[in-house]
C-alpha atoms as a PDB file:
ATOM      1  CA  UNK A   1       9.684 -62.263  57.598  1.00  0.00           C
ATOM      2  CA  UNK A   2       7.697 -58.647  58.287  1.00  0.00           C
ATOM      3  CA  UNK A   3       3.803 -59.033  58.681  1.00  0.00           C
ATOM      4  CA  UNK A   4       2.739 -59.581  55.020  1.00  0.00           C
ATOM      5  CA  UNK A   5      -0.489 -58.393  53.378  1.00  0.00           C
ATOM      6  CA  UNK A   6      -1.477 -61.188  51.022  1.00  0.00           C
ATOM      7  CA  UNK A   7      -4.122 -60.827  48.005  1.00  0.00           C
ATOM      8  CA  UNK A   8      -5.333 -63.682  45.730  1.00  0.00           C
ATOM      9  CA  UNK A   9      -2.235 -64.444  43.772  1.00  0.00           C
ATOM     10  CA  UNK A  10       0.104 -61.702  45.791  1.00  0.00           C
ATOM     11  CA  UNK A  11       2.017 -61.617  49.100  1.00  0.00           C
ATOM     12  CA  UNK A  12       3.061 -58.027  49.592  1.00  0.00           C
ATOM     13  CA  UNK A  13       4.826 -55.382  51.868  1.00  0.00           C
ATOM     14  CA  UNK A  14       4.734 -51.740  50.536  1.00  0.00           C
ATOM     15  CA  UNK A  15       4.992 -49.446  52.765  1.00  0.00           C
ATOM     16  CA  UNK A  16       5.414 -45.303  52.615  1.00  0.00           C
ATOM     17  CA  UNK A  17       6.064 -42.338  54.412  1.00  0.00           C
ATOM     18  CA  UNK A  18       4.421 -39.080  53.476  1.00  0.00           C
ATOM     19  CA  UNK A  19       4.916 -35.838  54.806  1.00  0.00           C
ATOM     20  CA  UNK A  20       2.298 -33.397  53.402  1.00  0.00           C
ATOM     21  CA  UNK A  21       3.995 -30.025  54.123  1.00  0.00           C
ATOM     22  CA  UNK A  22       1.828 -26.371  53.707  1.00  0.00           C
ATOM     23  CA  UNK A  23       3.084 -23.834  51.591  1.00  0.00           C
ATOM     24  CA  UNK A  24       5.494 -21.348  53.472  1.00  0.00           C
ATOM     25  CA  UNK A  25       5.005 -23.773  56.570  1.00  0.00           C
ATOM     26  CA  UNK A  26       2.362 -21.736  57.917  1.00  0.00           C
ATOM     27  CA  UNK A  27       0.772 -22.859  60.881  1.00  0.00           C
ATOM     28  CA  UNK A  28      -3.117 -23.553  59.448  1.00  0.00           C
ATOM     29  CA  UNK A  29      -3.463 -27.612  60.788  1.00  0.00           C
ATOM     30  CA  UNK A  30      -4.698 -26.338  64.544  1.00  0.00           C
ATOM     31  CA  UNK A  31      -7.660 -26.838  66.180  1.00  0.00           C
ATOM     32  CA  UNK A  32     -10.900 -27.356  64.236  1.00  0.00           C
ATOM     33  CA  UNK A  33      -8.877 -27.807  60.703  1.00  0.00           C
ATOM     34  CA  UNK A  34      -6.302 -30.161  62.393  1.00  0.00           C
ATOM     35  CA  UNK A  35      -9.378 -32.625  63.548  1.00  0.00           C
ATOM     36  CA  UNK A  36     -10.941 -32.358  60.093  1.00  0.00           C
ATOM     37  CA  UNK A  37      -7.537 -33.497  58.765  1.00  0.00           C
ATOM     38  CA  UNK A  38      -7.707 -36.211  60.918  1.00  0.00           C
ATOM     39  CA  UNK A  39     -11.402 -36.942  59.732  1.00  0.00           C
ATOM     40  CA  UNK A  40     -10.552 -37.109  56.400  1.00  0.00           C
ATOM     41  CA  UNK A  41      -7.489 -39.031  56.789  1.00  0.00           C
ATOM     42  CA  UNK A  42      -9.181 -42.090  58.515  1.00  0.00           C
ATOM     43  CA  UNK A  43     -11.996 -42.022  56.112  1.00  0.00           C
ATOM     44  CA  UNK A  44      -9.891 -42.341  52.660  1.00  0.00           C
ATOM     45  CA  UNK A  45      -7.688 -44.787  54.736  1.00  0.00           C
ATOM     46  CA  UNK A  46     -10.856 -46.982  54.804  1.00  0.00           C
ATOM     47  CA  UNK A  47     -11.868 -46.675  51.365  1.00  0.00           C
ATOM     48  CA  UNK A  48      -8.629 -47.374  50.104  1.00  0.00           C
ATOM     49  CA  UNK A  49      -7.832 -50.621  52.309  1.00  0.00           C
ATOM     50  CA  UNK A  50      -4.903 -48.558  53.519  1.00  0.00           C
ATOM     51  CA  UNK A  51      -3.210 -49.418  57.152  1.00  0.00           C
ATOM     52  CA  UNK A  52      -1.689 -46.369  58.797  1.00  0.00           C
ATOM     53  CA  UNK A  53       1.009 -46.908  61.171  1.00  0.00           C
ATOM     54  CA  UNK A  54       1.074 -44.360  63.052  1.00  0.00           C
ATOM     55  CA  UNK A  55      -0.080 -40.805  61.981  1.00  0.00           C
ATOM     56  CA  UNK A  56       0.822 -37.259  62.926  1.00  0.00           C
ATOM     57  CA  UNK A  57      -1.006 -34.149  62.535  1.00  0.00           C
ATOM     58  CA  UNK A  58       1.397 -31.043  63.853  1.00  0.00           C
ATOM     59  CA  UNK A  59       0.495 -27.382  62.768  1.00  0.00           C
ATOM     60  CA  UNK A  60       2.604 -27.016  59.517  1.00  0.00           C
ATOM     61  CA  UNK A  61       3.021 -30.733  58.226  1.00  0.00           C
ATOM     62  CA  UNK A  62       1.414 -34.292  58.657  1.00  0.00           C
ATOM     63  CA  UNK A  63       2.932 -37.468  58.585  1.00  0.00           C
ATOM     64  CA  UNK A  64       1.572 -40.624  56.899  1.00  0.00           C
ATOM     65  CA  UNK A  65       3.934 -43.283  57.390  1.00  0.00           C
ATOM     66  CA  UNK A  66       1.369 -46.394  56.233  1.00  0.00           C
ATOM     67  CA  UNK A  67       1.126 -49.243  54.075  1.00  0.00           C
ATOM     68  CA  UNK A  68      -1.008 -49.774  51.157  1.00  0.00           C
ATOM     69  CA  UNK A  69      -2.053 -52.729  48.488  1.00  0.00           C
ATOM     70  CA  UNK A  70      -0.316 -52.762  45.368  1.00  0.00           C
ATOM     71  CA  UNK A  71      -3.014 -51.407  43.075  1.00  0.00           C
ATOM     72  CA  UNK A  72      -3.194 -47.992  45.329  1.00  0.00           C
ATOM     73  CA  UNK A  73      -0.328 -45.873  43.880  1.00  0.00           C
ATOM     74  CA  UNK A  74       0.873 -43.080  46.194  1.00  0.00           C
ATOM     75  CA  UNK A  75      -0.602 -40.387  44.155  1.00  0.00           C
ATOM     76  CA  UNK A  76      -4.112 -41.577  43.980  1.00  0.00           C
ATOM     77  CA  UNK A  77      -4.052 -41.859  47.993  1.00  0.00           C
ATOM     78  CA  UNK A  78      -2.492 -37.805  48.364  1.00  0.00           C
ATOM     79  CA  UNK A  79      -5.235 -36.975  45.638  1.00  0.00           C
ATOM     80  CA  UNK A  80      -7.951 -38.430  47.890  1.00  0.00           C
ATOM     81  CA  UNK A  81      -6.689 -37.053  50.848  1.00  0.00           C
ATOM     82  CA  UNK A  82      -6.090 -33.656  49.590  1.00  0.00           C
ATOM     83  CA  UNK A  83      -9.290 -33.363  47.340  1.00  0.00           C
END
């Protein structure tokens, strides 16, 4: 069986991609934005309990493959991240 997160009462294994793509695909994640990305990525993956695989941040898009307990819905992590 795949490494399993377990909770009180739950054994679990939810795990997501997400690909946060700019508008037009313009090129704005370099330098000094891409490393605040990357700031605020690890610290809403902390306050959330979420495990991120393995991240990517490339000039136009960022992957978020991770994995996340099941009272974190999908949307409330991109609304963290993004706001």
């Amino acid at each position: 069986m795949a490494e399993c997160r377990r909770g009180s009462r739950t054994v679990h294994d939810i795990k997501y991609h997400l690909v946060w793509v700019t508008k037009y695909r313009y090129p704005v994640f370099q330098g000094d934005v891409g490393s605040a990305a990357r700031t605020i990525i690890r610290r809403v993956r902390e306050e959330r309990d979420a495990i991120l695989v393995k991240g990517h941040v490339s000039r136009d898009h960022i992957h978020l493959p991770g994995s996340t307990p099941p009272n974190v819905a999908p949307s409330d992590l991109v609304r963290a991240v993004k706001g």
